[in-house]
N, C-alpha and C. Protein backbone atom coordinates (compact mmCIF):
# COMPACT_ATOMS: atom_id res chain seq x y z
N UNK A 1 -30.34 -4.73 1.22
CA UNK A 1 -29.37 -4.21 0.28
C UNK A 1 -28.56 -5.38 -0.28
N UNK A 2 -28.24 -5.47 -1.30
CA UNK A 2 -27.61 -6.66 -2.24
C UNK A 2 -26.20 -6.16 -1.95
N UNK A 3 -25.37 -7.14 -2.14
CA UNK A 3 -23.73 -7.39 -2.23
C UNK A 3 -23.41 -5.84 -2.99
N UNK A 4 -23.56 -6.03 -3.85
CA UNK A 4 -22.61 -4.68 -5.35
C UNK A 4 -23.37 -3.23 -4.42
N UNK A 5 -24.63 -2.93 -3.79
CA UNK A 5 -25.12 -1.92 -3.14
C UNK A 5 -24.31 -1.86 -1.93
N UNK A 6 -24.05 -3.17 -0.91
CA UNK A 6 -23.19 -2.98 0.01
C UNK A 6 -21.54 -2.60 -0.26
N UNK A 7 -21.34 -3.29 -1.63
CA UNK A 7 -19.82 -3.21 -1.48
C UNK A 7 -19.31 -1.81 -2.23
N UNK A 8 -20.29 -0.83 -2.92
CA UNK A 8 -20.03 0.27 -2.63
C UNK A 8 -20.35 1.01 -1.68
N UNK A 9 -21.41 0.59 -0.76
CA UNK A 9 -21.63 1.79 0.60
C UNK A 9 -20.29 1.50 1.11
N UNK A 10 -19.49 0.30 1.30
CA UNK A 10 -18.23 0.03 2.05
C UNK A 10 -17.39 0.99 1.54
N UNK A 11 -16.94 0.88 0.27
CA UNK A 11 -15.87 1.66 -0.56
C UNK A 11 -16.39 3.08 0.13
N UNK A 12 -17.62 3.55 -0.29
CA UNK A 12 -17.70 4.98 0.02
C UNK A 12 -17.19 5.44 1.20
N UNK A 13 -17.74 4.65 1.94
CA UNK A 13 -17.16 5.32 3.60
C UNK A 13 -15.60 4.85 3.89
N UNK A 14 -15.14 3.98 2.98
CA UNK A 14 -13.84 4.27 3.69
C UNK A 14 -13.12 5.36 2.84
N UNK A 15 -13.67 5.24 1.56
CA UNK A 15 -13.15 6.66 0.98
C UNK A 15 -13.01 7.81 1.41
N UNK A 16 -14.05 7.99 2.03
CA UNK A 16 -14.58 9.37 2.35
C UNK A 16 -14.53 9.52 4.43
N UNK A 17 -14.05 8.62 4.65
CA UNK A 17 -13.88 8.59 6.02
C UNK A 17 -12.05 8.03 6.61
N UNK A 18 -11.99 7.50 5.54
CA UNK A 18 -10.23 6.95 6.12
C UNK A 18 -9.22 7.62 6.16
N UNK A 19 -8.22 7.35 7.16
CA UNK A 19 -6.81 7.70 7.08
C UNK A 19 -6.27 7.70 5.96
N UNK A 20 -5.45 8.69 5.25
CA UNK A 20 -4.41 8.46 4.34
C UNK A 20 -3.39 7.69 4.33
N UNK A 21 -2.97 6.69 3.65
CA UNK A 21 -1.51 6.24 4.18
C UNK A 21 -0.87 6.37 3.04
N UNK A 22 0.47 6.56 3.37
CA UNK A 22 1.35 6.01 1.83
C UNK A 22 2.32 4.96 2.37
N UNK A 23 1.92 3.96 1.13
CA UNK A 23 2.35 2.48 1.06
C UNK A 23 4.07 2.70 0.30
N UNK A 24 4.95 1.81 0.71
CA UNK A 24 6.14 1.91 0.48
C UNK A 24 6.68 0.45 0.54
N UNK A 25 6.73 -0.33 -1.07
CA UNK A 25 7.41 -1.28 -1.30
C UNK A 25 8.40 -1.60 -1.62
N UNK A 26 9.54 -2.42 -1.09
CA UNK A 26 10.50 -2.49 -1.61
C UNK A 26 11.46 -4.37 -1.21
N UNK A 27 10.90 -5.35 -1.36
CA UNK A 27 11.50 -6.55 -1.26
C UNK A 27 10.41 -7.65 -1.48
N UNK A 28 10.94 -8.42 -2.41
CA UNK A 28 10.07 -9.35 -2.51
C UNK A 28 11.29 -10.69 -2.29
N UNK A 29 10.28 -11.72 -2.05
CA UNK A 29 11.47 -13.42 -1.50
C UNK A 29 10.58 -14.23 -2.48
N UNK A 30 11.78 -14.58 -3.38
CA UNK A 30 11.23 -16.10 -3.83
C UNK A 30 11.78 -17.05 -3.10
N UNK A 31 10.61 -18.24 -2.87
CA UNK A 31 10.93 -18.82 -2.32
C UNK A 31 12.27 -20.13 -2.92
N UNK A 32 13.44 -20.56 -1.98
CA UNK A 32 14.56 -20.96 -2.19
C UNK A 32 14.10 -22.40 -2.90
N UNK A 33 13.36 -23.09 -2.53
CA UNK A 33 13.19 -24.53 -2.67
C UNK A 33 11.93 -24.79 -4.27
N UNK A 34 11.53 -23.20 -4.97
CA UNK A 34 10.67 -23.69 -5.87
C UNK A 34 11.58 -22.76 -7.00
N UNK A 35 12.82 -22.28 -6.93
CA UNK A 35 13.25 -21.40 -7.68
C UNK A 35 14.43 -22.11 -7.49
N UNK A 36 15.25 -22.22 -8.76
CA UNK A 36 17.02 -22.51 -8.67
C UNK A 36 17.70 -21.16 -8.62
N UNK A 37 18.65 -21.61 -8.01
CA UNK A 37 19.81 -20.68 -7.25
C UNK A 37 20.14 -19.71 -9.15
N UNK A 38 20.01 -19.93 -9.94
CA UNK A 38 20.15 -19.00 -11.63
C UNK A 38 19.35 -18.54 -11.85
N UNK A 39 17.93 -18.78 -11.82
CA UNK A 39 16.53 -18.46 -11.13
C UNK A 39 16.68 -17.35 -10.82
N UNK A 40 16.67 -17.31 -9.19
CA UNK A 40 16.64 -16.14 -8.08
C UNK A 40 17.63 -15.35 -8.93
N UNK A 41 18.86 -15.70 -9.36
CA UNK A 41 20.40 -14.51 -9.86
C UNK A 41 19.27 -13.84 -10.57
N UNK A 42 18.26 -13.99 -11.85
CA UNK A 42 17.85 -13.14 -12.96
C UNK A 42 16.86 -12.60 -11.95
N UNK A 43 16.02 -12.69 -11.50
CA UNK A 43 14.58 -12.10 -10.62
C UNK A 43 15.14 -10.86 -10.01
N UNK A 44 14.06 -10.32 -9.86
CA UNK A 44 14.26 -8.82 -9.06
C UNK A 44 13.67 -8.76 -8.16
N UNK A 45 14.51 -8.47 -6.93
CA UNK A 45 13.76 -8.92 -5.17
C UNK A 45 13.79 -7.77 -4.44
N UNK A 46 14.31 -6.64 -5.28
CA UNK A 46 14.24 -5.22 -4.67
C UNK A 46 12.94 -4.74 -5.75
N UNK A 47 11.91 -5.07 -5.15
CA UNK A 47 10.82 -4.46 -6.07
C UNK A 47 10.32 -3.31 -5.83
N UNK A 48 10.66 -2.21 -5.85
CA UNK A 48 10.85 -0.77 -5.27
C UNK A 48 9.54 0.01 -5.65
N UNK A 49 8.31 0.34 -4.94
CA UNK A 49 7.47 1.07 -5.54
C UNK A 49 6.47 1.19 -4.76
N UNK A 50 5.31 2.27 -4.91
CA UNK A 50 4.40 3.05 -3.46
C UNK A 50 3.54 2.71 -4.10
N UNK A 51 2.56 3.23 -3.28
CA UNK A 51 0.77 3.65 -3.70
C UNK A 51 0.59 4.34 -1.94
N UNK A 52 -0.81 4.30 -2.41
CA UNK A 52 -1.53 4.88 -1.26
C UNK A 52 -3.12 4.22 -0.81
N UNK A 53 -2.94 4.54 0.31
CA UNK A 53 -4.70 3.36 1.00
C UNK A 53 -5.04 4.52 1.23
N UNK A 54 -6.45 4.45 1.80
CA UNK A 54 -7.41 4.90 2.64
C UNK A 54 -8.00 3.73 3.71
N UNK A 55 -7.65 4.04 5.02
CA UNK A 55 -8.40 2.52 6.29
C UNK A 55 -9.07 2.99 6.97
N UNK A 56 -9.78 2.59 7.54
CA UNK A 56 -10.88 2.60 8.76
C UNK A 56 -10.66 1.52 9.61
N UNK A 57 -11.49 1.76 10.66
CA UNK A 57 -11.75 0.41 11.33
C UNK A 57 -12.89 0.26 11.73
N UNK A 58 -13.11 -0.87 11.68
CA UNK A 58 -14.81 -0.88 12.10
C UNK A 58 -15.07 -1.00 13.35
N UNK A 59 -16.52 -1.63 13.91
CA UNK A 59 -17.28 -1.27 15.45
C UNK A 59 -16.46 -2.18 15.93
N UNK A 60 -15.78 -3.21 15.91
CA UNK A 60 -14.45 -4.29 16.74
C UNK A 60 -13.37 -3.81 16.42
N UNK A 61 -12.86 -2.80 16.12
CA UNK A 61 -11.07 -2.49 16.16
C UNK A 61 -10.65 -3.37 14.35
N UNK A 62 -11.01 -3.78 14.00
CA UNK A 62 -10.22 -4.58 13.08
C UNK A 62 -10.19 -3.67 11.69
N UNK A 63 -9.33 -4.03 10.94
CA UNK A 63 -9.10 -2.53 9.82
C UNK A 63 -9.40 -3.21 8.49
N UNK A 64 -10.25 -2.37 7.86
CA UNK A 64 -10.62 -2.43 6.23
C UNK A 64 -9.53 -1.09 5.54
N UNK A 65 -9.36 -1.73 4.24
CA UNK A 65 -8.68 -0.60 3.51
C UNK A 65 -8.58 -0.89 1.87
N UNK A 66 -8.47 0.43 1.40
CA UNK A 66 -8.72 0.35 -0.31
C UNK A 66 -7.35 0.74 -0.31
N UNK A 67 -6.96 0.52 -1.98
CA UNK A 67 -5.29 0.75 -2.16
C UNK A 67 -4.69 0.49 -3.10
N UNK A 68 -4.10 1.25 -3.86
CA UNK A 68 -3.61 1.33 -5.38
C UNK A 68 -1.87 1.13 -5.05
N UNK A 69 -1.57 0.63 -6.25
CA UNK A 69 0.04 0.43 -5.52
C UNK A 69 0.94 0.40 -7.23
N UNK A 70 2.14 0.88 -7.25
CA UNK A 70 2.70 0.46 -8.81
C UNK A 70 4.47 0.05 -7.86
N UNK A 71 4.42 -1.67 -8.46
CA UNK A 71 5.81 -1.69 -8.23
C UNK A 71 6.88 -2.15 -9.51
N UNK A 72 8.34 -2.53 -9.10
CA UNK A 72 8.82 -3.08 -10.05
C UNK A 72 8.98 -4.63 -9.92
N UNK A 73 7.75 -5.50 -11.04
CA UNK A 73 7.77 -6.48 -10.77
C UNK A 73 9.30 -7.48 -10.61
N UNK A 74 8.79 -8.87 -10.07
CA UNK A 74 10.34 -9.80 -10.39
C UNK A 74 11.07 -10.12 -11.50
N UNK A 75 10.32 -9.35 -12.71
CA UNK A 75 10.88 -9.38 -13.69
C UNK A 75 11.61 -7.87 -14.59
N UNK A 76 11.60 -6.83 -13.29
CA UNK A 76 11.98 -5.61 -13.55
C UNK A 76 11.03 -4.54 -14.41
N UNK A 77 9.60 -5.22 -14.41
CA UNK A 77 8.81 -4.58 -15.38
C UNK A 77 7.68 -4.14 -14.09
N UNK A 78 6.79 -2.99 -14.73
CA UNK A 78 5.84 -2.50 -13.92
C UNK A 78 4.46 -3.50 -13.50
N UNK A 79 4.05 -2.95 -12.43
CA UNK A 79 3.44 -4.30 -11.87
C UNK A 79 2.39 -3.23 -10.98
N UNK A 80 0.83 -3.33 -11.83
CA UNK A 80 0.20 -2.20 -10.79
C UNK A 80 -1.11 -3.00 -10.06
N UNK A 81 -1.26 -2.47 -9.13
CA UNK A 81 -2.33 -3.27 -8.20
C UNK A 81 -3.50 -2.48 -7.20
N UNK A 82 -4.40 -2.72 -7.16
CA UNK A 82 -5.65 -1.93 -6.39
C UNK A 82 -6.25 -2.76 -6.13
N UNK A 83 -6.79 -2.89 -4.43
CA UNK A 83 -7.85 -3.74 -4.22
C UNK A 83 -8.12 -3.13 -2.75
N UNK A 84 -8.51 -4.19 -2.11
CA UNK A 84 -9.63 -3.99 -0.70
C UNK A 84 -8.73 -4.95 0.07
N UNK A 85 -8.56 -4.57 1.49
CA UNK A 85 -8.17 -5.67 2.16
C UNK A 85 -8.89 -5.65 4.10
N UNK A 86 -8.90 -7.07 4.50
CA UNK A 86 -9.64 -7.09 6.05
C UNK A 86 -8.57 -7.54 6.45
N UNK A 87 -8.69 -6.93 7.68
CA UNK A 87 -7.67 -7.69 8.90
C UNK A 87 -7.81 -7.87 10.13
N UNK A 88 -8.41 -8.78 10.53
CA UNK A 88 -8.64 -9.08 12.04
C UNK A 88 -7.16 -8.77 13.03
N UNK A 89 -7.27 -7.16 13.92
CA UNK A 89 -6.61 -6.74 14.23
C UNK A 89 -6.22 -7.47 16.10
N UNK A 90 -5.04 -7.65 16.46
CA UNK A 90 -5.11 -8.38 18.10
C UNK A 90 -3.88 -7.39 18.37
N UNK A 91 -3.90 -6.75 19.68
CA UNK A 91 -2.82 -5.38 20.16
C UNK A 91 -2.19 -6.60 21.18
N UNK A 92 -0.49 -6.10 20.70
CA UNK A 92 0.24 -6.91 21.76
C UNK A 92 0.70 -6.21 22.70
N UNK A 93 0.18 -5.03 22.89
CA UNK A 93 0.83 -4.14 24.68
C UNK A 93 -0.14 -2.55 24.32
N UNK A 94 0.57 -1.70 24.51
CA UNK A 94 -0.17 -0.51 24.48
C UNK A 94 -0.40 -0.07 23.30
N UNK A 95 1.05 -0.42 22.12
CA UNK A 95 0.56 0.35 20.78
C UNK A 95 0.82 -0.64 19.81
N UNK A 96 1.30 -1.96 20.08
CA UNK A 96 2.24 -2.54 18.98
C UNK A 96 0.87 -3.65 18.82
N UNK A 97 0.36 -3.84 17.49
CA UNK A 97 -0.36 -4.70 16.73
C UNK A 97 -0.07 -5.59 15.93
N UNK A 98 -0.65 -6.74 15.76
CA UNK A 98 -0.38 -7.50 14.76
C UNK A 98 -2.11 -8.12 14.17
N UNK A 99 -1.60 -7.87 13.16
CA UNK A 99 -3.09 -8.18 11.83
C UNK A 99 -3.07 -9.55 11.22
N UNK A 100 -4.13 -10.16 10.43
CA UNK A 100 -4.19 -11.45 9.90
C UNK A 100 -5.34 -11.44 8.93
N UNK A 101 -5.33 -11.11 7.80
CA UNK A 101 -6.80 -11.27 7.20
C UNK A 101 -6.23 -11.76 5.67
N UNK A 102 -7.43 -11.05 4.22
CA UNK A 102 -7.29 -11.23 2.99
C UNK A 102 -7.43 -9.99 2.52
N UNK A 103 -6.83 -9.88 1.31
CA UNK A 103 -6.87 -9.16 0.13
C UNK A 103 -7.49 -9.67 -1.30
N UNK A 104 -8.56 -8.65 -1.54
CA UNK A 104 -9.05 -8.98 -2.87
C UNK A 104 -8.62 -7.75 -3.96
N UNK A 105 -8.03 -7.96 -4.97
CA UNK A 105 -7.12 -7.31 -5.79
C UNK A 105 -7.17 -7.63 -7.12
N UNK A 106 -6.94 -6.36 -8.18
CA UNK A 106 -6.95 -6.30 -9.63
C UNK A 106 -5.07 -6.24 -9.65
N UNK A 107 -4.42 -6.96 -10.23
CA UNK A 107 -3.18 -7.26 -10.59
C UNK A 107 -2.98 -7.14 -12.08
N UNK A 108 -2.18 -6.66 -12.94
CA UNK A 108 -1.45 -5.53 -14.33
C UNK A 108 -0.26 -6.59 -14.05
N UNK A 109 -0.16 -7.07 -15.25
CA UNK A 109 1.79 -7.90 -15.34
C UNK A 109 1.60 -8.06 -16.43
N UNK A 110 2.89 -7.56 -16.90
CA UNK A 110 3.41 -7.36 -18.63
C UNK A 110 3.12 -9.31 -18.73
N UNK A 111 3.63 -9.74 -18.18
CA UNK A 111 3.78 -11.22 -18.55
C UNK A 111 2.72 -12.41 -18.10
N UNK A 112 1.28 -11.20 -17.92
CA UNK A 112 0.08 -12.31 -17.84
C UNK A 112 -0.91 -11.10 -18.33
N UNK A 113 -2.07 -12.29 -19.28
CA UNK A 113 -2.61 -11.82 -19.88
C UNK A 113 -2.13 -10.27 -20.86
N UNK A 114 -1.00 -10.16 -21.17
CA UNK A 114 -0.90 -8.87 -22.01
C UNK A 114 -1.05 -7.48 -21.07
N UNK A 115 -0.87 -7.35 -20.39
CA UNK A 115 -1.30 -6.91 -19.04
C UNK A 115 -2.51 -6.38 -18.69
N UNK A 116 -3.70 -7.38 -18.82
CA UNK A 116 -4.65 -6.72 -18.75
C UNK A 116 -5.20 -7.06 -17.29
N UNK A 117 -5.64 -5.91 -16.52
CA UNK A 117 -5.85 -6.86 -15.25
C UNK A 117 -6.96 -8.30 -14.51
N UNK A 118 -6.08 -8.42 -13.85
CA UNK A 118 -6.83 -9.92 -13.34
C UNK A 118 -7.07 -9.88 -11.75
N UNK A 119 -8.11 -10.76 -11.54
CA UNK A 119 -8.79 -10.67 -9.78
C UNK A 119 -7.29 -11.32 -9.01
N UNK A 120 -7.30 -11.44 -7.77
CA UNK A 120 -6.32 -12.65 -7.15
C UNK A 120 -6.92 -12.27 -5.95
N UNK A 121 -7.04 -13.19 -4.82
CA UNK A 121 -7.07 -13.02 -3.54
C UNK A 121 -6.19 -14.15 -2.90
N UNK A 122 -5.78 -12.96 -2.11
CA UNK A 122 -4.15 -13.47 -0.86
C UNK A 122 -4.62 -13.34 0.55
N UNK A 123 -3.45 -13.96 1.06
CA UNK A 123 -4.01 -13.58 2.93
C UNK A 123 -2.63 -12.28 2.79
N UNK A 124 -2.90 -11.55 3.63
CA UNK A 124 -2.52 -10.12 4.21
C UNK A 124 -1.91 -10.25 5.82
N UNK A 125 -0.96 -9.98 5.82
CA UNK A 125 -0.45 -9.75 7.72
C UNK A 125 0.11 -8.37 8.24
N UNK A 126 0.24 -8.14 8.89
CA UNK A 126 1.34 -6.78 9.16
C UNK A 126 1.31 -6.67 11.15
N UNK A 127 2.50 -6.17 10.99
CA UNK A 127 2.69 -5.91 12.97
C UNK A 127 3.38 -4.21 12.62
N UNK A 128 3.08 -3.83 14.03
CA UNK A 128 3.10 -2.38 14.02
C UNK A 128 2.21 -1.89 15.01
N UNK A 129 2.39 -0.19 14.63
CA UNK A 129 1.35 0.25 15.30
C UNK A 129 0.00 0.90 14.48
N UNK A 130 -0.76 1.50 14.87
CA UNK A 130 -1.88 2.19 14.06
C UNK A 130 -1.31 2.99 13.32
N UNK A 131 -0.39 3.59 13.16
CA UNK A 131 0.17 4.78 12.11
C UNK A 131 1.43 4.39 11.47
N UNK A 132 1.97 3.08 11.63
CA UNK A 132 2.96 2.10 10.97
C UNK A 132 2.91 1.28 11.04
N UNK A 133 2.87 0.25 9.28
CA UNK A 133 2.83 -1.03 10.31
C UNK A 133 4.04 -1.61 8.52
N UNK A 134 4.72 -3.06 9.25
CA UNK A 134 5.06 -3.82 8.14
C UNK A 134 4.63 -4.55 7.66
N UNK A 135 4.24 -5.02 6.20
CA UNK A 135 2.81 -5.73 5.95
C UNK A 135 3.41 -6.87 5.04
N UNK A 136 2.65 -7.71 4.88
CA UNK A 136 3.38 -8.54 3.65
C UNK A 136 2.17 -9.46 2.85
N UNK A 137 2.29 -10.01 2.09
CA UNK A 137 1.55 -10.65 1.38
C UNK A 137 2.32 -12.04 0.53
N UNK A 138 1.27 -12.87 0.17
CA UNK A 138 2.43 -14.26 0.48
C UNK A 138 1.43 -15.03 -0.94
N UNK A 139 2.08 -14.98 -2.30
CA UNK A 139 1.76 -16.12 -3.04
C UNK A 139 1.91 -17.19 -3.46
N UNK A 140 1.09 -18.26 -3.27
CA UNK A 140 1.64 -19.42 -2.90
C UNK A 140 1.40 -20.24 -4.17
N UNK A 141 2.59 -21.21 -3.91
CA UNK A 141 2.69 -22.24 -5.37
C UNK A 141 0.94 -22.85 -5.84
N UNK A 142 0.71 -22.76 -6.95
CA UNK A 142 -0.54 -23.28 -7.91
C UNK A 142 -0.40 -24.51 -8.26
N UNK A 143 0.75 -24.64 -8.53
CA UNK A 143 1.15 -26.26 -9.36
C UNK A 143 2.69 -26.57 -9.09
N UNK A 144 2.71 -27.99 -9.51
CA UNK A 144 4.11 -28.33 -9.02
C UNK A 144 5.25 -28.44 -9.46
N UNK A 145 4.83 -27.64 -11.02
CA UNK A 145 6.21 -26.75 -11.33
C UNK A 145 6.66 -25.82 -10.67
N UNK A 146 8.01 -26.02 -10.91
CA UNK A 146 9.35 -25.20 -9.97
C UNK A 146 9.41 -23.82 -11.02
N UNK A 147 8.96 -23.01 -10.08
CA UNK A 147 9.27 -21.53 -10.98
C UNK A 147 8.33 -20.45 -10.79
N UNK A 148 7.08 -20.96 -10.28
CA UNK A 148 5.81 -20.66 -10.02
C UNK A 148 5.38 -20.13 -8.39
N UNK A 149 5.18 -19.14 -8.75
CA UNK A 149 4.41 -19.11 -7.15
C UNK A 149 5.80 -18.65 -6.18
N UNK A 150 4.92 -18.94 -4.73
CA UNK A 150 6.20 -19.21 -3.44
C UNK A 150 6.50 -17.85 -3.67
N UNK A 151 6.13 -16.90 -3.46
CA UNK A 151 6.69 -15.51 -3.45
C UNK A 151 6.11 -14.56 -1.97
N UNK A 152 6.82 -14.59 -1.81
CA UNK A 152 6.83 -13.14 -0.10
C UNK A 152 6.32 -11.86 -0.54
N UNK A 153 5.83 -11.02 -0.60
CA UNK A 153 6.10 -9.50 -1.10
C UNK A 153 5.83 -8.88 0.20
N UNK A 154 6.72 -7.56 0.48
CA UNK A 154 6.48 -7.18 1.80
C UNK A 154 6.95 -5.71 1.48
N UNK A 155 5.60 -4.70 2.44
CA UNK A 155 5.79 -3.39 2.20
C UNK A 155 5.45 -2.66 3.41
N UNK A 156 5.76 -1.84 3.87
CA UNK A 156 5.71 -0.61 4.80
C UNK A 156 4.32 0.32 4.50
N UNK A 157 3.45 1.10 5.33
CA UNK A 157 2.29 1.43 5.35
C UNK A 157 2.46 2.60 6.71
N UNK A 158 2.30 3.87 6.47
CA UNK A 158 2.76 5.09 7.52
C UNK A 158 1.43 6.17 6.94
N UNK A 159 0.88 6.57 8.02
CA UNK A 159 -0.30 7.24 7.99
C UNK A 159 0.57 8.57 7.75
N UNK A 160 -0.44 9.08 6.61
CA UNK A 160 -0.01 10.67 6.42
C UNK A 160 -0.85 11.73 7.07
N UNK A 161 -1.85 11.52 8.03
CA UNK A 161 -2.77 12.41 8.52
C UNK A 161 -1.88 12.75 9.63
């Protein structure tokens, strides 16, 4: 089976086999040292906005998941996102987890490309348990202009089943 045959048998079954969750965003961090202190004043770091996954886990415990999301970008404008993400899952006692993987994602911003969407892949973390966890995602400076990049985004994830 070729890649595009596998990477919809993947989609299908977690579609059609995963937990519901609803995703709940609300804080993003620029980072202090690539942004001036007038900078950060205009940006918007309460980026307030949901979506919803579908996850599984596969034959080792570790969790795949699909996931649409609309927030309010750092520039107070809408900011929508869907992609796939892995996470090599490690349990720190009976229920409490912590994850480490990537996200591959279609990203919508009024202020790139016209908003037409574009690929990006990030690394992904979250601690919690299987039916909550806090997650975050981390974009990192491109170039060594100050203004760019260095951004935290971090969201909440609670199973609705």
């Amino acid at each position: 089976m070729g890649w595009w045959d596998s990477s919809k048998a993947k989609a299908n079954k977690i579609l059609d086999e995963g937990g519901l969750q609803l995703m709940v965003a609300g804080y993003t961090h620029h980072g202090r040292g690539t942004y001036t202190a007038a900078r950060i004043a205009e940006l918007n770091e309460r980026t307030w906005g949901m979506g919803f996954s579908k996850a599984i886990r596969d034959k080792v415990d570790n969790e795949e998941f699909l996931y649409g999301m609309a927030i309010s970008d750092s520039h107070y404008r809408p900011q929508l996102m869907a992609g796939y993400a892995y996470q090599w899952m490690k349990p720190l006692g009976d229920k409490v987890e912590v994850g480490g993987g990537w996200t591959g994602l279609l990203i919508s911003r009024t202020d790139y490309f016209s908003s037409f969407p574009f690929p990006v892949i990030l690394p992904v973390a979250s601690i919690g348990t299987r039916s909550s966890k806090l997650m975050a995602t981390y974009v990192p400076r491109f170039s060594k202009n100050k203004g760019n990049g260095d951004v935290l985004f971090l969201f909440a994830r609670f199973d609705l089943n």
